[in-house]
Each structure stands twice: as structure tokens, then as C-alpha cells.
Protein backbone atom coordinates (compact mmCIF):
# COMPACT_ATOMS: atom_id res chain seq x y z
CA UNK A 1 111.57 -52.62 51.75
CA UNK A 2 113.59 -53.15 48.25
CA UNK A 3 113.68 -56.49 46.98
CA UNK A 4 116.66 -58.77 47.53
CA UNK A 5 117.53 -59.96 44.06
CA UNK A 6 120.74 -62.71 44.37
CA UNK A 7 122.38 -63.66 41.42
CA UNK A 8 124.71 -66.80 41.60
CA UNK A 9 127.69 -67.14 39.06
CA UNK A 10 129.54 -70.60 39.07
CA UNK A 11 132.92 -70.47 37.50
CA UNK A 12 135.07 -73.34 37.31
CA UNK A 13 138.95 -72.13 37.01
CA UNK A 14 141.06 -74.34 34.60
CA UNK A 15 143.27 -71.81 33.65
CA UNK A 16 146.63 -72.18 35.68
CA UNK A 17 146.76 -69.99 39.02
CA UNK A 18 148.80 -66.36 38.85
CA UNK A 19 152.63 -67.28 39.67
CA UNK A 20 153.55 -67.34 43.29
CA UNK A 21 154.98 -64.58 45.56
CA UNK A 22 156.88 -64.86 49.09
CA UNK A 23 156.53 -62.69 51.46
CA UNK A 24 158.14 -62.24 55.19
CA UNK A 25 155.33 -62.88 57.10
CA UNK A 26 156.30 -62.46 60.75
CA UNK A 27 159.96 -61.14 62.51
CA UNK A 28 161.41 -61.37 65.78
CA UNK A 29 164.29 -59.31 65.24
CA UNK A 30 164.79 -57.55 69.08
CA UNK A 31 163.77 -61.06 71.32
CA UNK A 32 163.32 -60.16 75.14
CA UNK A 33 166.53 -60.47 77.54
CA UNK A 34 169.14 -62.52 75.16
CA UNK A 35 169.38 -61.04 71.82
CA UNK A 36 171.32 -64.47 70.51
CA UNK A 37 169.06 -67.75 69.99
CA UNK A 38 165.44 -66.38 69.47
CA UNK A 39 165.73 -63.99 66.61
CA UNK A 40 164.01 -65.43 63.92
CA UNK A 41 162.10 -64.68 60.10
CA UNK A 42 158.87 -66.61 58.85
CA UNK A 43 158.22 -66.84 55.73
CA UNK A 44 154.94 -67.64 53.95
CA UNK A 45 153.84 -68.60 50.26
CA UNK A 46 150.74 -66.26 49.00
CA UNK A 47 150.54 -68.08 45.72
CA UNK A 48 149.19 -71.16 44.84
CA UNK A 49 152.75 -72.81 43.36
CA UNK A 50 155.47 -74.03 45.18
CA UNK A 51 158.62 -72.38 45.16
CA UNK A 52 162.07 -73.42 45.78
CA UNK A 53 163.84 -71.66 48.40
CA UNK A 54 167.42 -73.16 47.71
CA UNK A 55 170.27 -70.38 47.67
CA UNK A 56 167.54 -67.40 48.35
CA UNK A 57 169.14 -65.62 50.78
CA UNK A 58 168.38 -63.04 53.52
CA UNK A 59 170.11 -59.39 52.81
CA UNK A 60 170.01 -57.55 56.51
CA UNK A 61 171.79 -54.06 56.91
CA UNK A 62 174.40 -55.96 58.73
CA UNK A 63 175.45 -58.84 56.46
CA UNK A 64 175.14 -59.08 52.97
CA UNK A 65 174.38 -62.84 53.13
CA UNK A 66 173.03 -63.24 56.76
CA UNK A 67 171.56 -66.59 56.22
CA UNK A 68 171.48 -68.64 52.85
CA UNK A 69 168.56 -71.17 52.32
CA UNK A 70 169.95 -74.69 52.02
CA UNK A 71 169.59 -77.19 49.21
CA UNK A 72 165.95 -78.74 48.49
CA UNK A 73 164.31 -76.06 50.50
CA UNK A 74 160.95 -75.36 49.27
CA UNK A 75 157.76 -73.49 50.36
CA UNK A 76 153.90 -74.70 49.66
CA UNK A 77 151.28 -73.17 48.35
CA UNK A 78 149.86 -71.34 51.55
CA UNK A 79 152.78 -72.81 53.88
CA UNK A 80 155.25 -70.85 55.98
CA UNK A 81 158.89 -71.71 56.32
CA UNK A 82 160.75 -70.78 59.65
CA UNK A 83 164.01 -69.85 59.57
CA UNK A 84 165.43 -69.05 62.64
CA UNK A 85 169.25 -68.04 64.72
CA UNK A 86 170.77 -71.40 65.61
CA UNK A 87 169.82 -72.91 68.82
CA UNK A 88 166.75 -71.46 68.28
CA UNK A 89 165.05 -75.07 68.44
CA UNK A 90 166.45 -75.54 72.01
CA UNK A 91 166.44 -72.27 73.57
CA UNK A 92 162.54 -71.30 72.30
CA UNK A 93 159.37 -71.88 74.72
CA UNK A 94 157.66 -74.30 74.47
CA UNK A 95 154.59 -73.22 72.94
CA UNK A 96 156.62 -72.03 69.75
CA UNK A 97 157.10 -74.24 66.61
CA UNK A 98 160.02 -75.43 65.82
CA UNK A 99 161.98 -74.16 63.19
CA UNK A 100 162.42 -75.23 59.25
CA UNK A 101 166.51 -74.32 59.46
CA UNK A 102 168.87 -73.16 61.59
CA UNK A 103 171.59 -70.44 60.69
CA UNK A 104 173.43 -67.92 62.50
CA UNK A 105 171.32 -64.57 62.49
CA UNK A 106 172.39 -61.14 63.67
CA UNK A 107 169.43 -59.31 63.09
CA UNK A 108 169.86 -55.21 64.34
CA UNK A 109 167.20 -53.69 66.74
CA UNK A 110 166.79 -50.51 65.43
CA UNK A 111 167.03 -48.50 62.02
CA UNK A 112 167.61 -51.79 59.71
CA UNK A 113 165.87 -54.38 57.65
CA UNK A 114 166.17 -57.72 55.85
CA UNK A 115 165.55 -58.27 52.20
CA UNK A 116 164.19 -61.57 50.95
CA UNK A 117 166.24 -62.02 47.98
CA UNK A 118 166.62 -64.91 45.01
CA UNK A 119 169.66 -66.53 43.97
CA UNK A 120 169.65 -63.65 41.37
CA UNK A 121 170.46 -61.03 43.80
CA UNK A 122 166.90 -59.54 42.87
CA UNK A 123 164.67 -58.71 46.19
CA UNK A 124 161.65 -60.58 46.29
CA UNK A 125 159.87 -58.94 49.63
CA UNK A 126 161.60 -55.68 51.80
CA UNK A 127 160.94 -54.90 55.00
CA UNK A 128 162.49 -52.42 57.27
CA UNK A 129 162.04 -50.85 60.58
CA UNK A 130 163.23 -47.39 62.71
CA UNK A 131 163.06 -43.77 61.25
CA UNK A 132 166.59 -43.99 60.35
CA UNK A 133 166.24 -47.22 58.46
CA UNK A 134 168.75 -47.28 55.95
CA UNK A 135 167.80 -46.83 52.38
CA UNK A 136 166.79 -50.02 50.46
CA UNK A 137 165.76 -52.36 53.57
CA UNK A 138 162.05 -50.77 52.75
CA UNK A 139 159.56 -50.31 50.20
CA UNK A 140 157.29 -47.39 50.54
CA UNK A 141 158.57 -45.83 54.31
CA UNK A 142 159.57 -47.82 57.13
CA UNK A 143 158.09 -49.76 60.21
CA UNK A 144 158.20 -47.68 63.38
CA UNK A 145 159.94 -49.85 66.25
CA UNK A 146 157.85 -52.29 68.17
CA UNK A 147 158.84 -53.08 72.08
CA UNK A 148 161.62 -55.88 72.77
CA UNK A 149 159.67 -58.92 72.98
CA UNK A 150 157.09 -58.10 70.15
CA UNK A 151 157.60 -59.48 66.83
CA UNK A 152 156.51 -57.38 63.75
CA UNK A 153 153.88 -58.91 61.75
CA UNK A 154 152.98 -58.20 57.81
CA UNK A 155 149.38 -58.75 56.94
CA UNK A 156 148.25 -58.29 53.48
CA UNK A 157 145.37 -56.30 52.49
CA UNK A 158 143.66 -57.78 49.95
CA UNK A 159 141.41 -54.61 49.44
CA UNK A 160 144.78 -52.88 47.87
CA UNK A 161 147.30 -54.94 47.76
CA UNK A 162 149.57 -53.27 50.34
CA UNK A 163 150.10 -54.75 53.09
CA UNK A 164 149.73 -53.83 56.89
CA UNK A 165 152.12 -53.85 59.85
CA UNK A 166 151.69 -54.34 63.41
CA UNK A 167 153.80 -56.11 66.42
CA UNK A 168 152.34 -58.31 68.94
CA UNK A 169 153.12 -61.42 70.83
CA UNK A 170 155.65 -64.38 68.91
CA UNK A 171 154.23 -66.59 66.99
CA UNK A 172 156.19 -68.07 64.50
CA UNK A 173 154.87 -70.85 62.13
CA UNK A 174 156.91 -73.74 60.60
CA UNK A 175 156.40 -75.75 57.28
CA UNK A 176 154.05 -77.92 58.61
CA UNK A 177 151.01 -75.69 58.93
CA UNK A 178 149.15 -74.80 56.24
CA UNK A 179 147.49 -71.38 56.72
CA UNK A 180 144.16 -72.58 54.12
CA UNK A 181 143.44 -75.15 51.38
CA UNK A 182 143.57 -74.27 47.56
CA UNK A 183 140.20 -73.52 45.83
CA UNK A 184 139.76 -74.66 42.32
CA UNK A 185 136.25 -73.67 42.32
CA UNK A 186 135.16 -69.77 42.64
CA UNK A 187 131.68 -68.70 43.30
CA UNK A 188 130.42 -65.40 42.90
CA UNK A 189 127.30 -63.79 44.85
CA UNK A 190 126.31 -60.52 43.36
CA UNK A 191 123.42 -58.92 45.94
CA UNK A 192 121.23 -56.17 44.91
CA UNK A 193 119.63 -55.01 47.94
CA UNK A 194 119.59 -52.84 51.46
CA UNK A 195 122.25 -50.48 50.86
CA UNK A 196 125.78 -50.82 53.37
CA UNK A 197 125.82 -48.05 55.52
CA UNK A 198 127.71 -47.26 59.15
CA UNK A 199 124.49 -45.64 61.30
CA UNK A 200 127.23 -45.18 64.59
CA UNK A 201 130.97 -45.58 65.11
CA UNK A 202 131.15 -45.61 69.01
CA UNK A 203 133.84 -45.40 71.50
CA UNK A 204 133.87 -45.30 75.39
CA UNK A 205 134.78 -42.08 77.21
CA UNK A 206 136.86 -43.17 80.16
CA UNK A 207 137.26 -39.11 80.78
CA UNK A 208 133.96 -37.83 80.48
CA UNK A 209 134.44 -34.87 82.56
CA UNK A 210 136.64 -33.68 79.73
CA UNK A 211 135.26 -31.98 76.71
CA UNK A 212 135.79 -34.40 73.46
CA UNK A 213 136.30 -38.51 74.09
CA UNK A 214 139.53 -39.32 75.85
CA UNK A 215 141.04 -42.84 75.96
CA UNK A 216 143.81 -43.96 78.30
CA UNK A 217 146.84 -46.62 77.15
CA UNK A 218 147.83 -49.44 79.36
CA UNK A 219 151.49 -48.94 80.78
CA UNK A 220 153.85 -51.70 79.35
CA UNK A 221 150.98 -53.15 77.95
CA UNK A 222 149.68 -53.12 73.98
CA UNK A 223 145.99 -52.59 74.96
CA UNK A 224 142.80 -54.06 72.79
CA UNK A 225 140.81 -50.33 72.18
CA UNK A 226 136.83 -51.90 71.82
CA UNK A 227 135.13 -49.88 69.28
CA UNK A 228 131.67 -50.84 68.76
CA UNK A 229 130.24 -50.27 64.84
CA UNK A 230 125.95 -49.69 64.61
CA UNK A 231 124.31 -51.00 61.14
CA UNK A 232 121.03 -50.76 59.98
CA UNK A 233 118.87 -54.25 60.80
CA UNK A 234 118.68 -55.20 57.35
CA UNK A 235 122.16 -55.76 56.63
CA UNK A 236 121.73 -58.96 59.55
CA UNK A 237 123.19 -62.68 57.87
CA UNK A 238 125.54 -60.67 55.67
CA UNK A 239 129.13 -61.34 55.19
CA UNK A 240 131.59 -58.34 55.98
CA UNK A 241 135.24 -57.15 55.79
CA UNK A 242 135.96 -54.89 58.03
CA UNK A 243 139.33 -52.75 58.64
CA UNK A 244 139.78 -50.83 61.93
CA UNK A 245 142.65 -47.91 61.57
CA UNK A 246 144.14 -45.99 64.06
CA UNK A 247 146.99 -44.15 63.29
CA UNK A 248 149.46 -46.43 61.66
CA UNK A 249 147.98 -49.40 63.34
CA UNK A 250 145.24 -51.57 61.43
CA UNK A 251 143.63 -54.57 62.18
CA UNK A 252 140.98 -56.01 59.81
CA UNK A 253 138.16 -58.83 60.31
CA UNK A 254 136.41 -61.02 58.12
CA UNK A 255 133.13 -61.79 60.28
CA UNK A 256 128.83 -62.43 58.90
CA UNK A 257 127.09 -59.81 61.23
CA UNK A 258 124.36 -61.36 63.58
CA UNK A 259 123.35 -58.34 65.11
CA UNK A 260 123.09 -54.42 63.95
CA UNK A 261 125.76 -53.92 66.99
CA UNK A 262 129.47 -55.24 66.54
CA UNK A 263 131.94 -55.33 68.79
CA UNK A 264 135.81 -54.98 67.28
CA UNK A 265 139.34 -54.18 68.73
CA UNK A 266 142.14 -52.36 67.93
CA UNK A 267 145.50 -52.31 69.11
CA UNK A 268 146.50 -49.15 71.74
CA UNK A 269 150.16 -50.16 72.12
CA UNK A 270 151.54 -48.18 75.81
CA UNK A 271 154.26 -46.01 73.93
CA UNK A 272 151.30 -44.35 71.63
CA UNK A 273 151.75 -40.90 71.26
CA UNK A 274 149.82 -38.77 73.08
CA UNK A 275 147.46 -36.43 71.45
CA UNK A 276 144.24 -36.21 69.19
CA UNK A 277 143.96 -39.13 66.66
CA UNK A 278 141.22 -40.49 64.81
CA UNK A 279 139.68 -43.63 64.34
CA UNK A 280 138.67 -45.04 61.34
CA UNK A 281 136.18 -48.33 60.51
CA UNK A 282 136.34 -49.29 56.80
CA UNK A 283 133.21 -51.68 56.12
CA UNK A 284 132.96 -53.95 52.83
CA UNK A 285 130.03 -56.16 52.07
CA UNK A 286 129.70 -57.52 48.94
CA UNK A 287 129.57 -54.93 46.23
CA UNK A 288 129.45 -51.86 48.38
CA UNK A 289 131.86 -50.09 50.82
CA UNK A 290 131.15 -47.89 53.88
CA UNK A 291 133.38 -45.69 56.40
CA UNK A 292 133.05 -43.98 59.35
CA UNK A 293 135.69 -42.16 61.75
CA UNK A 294 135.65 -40.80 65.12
CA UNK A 295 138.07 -38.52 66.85
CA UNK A 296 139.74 -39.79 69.94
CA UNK A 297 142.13 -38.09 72.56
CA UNK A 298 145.11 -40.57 73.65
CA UNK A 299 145.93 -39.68 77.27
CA UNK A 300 149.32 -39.65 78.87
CA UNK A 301 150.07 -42.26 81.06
CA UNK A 302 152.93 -42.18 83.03
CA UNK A 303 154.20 -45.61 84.48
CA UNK A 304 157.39 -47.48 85.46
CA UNK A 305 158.29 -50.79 86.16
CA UNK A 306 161.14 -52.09 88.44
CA UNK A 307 162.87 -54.99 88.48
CA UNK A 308 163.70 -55.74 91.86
CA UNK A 309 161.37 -54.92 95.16
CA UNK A 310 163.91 -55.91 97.44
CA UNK A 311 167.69 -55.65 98.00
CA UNK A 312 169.53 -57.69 100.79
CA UNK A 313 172.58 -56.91 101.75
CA UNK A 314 175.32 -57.68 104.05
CA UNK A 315 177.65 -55.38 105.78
CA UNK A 316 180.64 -54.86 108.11
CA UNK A 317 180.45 -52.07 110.43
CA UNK A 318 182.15 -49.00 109.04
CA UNK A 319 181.83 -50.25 105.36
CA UNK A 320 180.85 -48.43 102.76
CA UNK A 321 179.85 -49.86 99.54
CA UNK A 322 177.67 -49.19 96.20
CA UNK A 323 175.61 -51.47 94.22
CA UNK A 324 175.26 -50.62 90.84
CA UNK A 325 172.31 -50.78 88.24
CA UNK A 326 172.17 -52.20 84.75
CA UNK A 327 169.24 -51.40 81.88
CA UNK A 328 168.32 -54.89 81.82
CA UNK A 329 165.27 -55.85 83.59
CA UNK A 330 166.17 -59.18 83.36
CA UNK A 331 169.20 -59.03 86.13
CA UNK A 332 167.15 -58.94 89.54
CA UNK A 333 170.31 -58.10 91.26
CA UNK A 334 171.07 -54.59 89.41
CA UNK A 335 168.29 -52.49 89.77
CA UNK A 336 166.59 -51.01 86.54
CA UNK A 337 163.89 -48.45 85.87
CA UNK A 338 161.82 -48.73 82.69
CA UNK A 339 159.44 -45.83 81.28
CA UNK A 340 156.41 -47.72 80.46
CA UNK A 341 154.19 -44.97 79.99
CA UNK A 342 153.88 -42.70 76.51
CA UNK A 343 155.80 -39.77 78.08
CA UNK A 344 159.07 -39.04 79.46
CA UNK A 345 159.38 -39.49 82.71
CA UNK A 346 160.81 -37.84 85.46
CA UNK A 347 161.28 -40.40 88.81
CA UNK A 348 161.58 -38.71 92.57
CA UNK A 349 162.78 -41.07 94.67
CA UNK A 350 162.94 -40.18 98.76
CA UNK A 351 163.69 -42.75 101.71
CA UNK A 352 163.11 -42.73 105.42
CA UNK A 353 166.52 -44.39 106.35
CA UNK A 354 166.64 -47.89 108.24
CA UNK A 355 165.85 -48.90 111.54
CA UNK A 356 166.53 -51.71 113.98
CA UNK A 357 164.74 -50.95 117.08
CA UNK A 358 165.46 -47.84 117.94
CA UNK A 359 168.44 -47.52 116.55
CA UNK A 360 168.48 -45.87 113.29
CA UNK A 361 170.62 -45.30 109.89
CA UNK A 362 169.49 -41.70 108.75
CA UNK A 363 168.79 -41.22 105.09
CA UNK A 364 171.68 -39.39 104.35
CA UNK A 365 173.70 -42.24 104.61
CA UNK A 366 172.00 -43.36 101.49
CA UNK A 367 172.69 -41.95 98.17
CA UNK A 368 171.28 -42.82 94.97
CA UNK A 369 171.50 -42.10 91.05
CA UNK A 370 169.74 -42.77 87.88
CA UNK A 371 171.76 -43.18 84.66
CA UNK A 372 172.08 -44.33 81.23
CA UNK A 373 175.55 -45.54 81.73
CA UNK A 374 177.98 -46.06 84.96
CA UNK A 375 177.28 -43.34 87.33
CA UNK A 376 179.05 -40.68 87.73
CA UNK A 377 177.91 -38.89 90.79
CA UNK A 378 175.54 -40.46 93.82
CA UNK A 379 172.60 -37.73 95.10
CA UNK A 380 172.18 -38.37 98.96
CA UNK A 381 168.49 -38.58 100.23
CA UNK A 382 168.33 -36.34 102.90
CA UNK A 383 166.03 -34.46 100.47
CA UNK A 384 164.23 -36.02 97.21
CA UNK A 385 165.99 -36.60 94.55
CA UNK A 386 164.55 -36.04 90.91
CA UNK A 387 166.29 -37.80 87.88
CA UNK A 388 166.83 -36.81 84.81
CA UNK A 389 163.90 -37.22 81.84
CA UNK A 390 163.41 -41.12 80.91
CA UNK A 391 162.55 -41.38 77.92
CA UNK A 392 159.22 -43.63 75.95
CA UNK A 393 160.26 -46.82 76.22
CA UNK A 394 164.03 -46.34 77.88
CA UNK A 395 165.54 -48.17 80.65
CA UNK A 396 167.75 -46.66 83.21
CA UNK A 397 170.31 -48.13 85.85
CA UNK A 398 168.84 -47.72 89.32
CA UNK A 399 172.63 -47.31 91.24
CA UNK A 400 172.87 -47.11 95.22
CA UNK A 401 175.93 -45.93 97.50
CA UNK A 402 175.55 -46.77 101.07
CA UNK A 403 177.80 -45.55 103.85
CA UNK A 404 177.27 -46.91 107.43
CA UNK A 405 178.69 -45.88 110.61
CA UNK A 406 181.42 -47.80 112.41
CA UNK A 407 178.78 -47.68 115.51
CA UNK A 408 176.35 -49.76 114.13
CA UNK A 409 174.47 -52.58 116.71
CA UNK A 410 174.47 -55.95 114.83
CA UNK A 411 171.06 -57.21 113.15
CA UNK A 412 169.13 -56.44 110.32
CA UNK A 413 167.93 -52.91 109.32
CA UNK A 414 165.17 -52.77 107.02
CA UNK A 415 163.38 -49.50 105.46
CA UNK A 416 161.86 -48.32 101.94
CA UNK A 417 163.26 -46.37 99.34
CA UNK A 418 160.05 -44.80 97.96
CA UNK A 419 159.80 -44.14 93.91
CA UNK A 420 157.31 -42.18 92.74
CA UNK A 421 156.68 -40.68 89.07
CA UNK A 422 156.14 -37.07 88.28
């Protein structure tokens, strides 16, 4: 075995540090249910100066002056600053930080952006989202849209300089938290020794009577992938970066490797297209880099969720009446179907009537229809109805028309209206 040969280098900085950038660090801009109240934009200081904030203003597609930064706003070194639609502070759960200011906010869920910009007019961070995001609300290309509910994170990679995207659960950060503490001392370890190298990249099958290695998403859910990275046994007690790619998505760890096996994650969000993709581990350690990829088949999964699994009602005999569906799955009253799968999705739906006893209402006394607005025209279920293709990520209003017949013994009928996904 080569000899390890360390070589330390002490360096005391007392030059001043490089002039300060802000960056958006985290946005909310589609909240779940409500889109008033819970929008909101962190902010966070990479440099090591602070920075006033007062009259910096935020640019979206909608407004050209959304929200303006107050007087005697300022952002640490390392610090976040939360700004945030008003009532955010009273309408936010619990577990969320308060916010640094308040301001009216009308962020736009799809195809738009928000530009950081200085008192100058000049844009000091961009980013945008949707493939028609309109030009100048991005930098290189734009985000692709995240799920309501998921806020859009920007992670820098050092590595580059560029800087990463991904959405996952809120978790916006106020002034008061201070993401690491200034350095004015830098040390340097140079290592000559076992050279970095990636001996496995590894990947469960979950189809293995499939050719190739086939991976299944998580309907509605933004799965953690586990990919598993081999190293040779020398490499043990050393310090590594390591970035885990997967598509567009990246997620990068700074860990010291214990063990020639390590376990990492990345995220397998439900809406990921179907389809072969590949899987890339970039490994840095020290001096030296390493990568490895692996090829990986993304299943379809086909899944919807409902947001109501029971309806009473009350009737006169000889009534007929309708009860219509909304595409909010907030409403429990107004039935909604949402595709939570990475396909679209086709729903057959098929009932049994209702019964009391013996006495029976027959299923073509039950119509139903699946629609992006008000229907237009109820399908009776005498036979099985198929809707029309939902698409990735879509809701649809789940609509009912019922007519009974005037003959009808008092009490309650109950049956099932059966859903199933083709």
C-alpha cells in the first residue's frame, strides 16, 4: 500500500472577504388549498457582509413592484430574511417561522418568476418556473413545476457555481437563524494517497422479472430513491462530497465515509416521467473526483386520490337532484378526482344501485360525469362508464345526477359507486 503523505497549510485571511451576493433561497409560490396568505420568498445572504435590503424590490411576471423591502431592512452574513403575503404570520402552521415582513404577494402558479432586484432596477438573483415561463424571470432555462404544496428550493453548488433546484416540503427560515458561523481562519489538507474511485453504483430492482432495473414512483408522493455507492476500504475516515443526479433532480451530501458501503437518497417525485433515465453519483474527496452512473427504468404508476368516501344525502320521494364536483380536494362536499400517478389516466366508474331491504334503486337511476369544468352531460350507470384522459397531476370534478322514483319506502339506502383506474 502507497504511503499517505498529509501536508497541512495554515493560512490566516486578513484580506477583506469577496463582496456579498443574495440569493432566493426557498419559494412557496402555489401553497395547498388557499392561494392568498401562505405564498411566501426567503431570502438568504451567501456572502460574508451585510447588505441592506431597503427599497430592493421583488419583480414577478404579474407586478412590476410586487413587494418593496421596507426601510432599515438588512440581511446577515449567512442569515435569511422571510418575506411573506400578509397574514402570513397568522394563517401559517405552526411549525413554520414567522416572517421578517409582511406585504401583499400575488405570486402566479405556473409559467412565471420573481426577480430579486436593487433599488437600481438591476436584478440581483432570477428565478423562474413552467415551460412557458416568460422571458427574463430566468437565467439559464426554467424550473419545471413542482406539486401545489411543495415549495421550490435553490441550492448552490459550490463545485460550479450554479446552483440546483428541487421542491419539497415548506420550510421557510426567518432572520433569526443563522445557517453557519463566519471563518476567519482557512486550513488546507492536501492528501497524497489511495486513489478515489467508485468500485459499484447499486440500485434495487423492484421488477426483476423484467430485463434491465426497473424502479416504481410513489403515487402523490415525492419518493426517497436509496442508491447505495461501493468504495475501496482504503478510502475509510475520509471526508466526501457527494452529488446524486437524476434527471433534473440533484441532491448532494457532505458526509466522512465509515464504511466502503454508503447509503444515499434521491428524490423520485410521483409525476416523473416514465421511461429510461440514468443515475448519476458524482464523488469528491479532497483533490480527486470520481463518477459513476447506472441506467434505471421509471415505471408507470397509475393512482388517484378522492376526496370524499362518502356522500349523504337526503331526499323526497320523486325528487331528482345532482350534486356537483369541484377540482379542489379541499371541499369534502364536491367530489374531486386527482391523477396522482405519472400517466394519464383514464377512471371507469360502475355501481350496483342502492338497497333498503329488499327494496332496491337500480343503477340506472344514477348517472355520473367527470369534467374539467361544469358538466355538460350525466352518463347513467347501467353500464361502466369510462372518462375522459386525466392528465399528470390534474384534478377533475367528480359530478352525480340522481333520479328516484315517486314509489320509494322511507329509510336509508346505502350502496357503492366503485372507481377503478385503467
Amino acid at each position: 500500500m502507497k504511503p499517505i503523505i498529509i501536508l497541512f497549510v495554515l493560512t490566516v485571511l486578513v484580506v477583506p472577504f469577496a463582496s456579498a451576493r443574495v440569493v432566493i433561497s426557498e419559494i412557496l409560490y402555489n401553497p395547498l388549498g388557499s392561494e392568498y396568505e401562505l405564498e411566501f420568498v426567503e431570502l438568504y445572504n451567501t456572502g460574508n457582509t451585510t447588505v441592506q435590503l431597503s427599497d430592493w424590490y421583488l419583480n414577478t411576471s404579474s407586478s412590476e413592484r410586487d413587494v418593496v423591502i421596507p426601510d432599515n431592512a438588512y440581511i446577515k452574513p449567512q442569515h435569511y430574511y422571510l418575506i411573506a403575503d400578509k397574514g402570513f404570520n397568522q394563517a401559517k402552521p405552526d411549525q413554520w417561522l414567522l416572517a421578517d415582513y409582511e406585504e401583499d404577494m400575488s405570486l402566479v402558479n405556473s409559467n412565471s418568476g420573481v426577480r430579486l432586484t436593487k433599488p437600481d432596477g438591476v436584478a440581483e438573483f432570477i428565478v423562474g418556473w413552467g415551460d412557458d415561463c416568460p422571458l427574463g424571470y430566468y437565467e439559464s432555462e426554467p424550473v419545471e413545476l413542482g406539486a401545489e404544496g411543495l415549495s421550490l428550493n435553490i441550492m448552490n453548488n459550490t463545485t460550479n457555481g450554479n446552483y440546483n433546484f428541487f421542491y419539497s416540503e415548506p420550510s421557510p427560515t426567518n432572520s433569526a437563524t443563522e445557517s453557519s458561523a463566519n471563518q476567519m481562519i482557512k486550513l488546507v489538507l492536501s492528501v497524497a494517497g489511495p486513489e478515489l474511485s467508485i468500485s459499484n453504483l447499486y440500485i434495487e430492482d423492484e421488477l426483476p422479472s423484467l430485463p434491465g432495473l426497473q424502479v416504481f414512483p410513489e403515487p402523490g408522493n415525492v419518493r426517497d430513491l436509496p442508491v447505495i455507492i461501493l468504495f475501496n476500504k482504503s478510502l475509510i475516515g475520509l471526508p466526501f462530497n457527494i452529488s446524486v443526479e437524476l434527471g433534473n433532480l440533484t441532491k448532494n451530501y457532505d458526509t466522512v465515509l465509515n464504511s466502503t458501503e454508503l447509503n444515499v437518497t434521491i428524490p423520485l417525485p410521483y409525476y416523473f416521467s416514465p421511461g429510461n433515465h440514468t443515475v448519476t453519483a458524482d464523488v469528491c474527496c479532497l483533490a480527486q473526483c470520481a463518477s459513476a452512473a447506472i441506467s434505471v427504468q421509471v415505471m408507470e404508476v397509475k393512482g388517484f386520490a378522492l376526496d370524499v368516501s362518502e356522500l349523504k344525502l337526503s331526499s323526497i320521494e320523486g325528487y331528482s337532484f345532482q350534486i356537483i364536483g369541484d377540482s379542489n380536494l379541499s371541499t369534502l362536499d364536491k367530489p374531486t378526482i386527482s391523477n396522482i400517478g405519472n400517466i394519464g389516466l383514464l377512471v371507469e366508474i360502475s355501481s350496483s344501485g342502492l338497497a333498503l331491504g329488499n327494496n332496491t334503486i337500480p343503477a340506472e337511476a344514477i348517472a355520473v360525469a367527470v369534467s374539467e369544468g361544469v358538466p355538460e352531460r350525466f352518463y347513467e350507470l347501467s353500464t361502466e362508464y369510462i372518462s375522459q384522459e386525466i392528465p399528470v397531476r390534474a384534478n377533475r370534478r367528480l359530478s352525480f345526477y340522481m333520479n328516484f322514483e315517486a314509489n320509494l319506502l322511507p329509510g336509508d339506502y346505502s350502496g357503492y359507486i366503485r372507481l377503478s383506474a385503467i
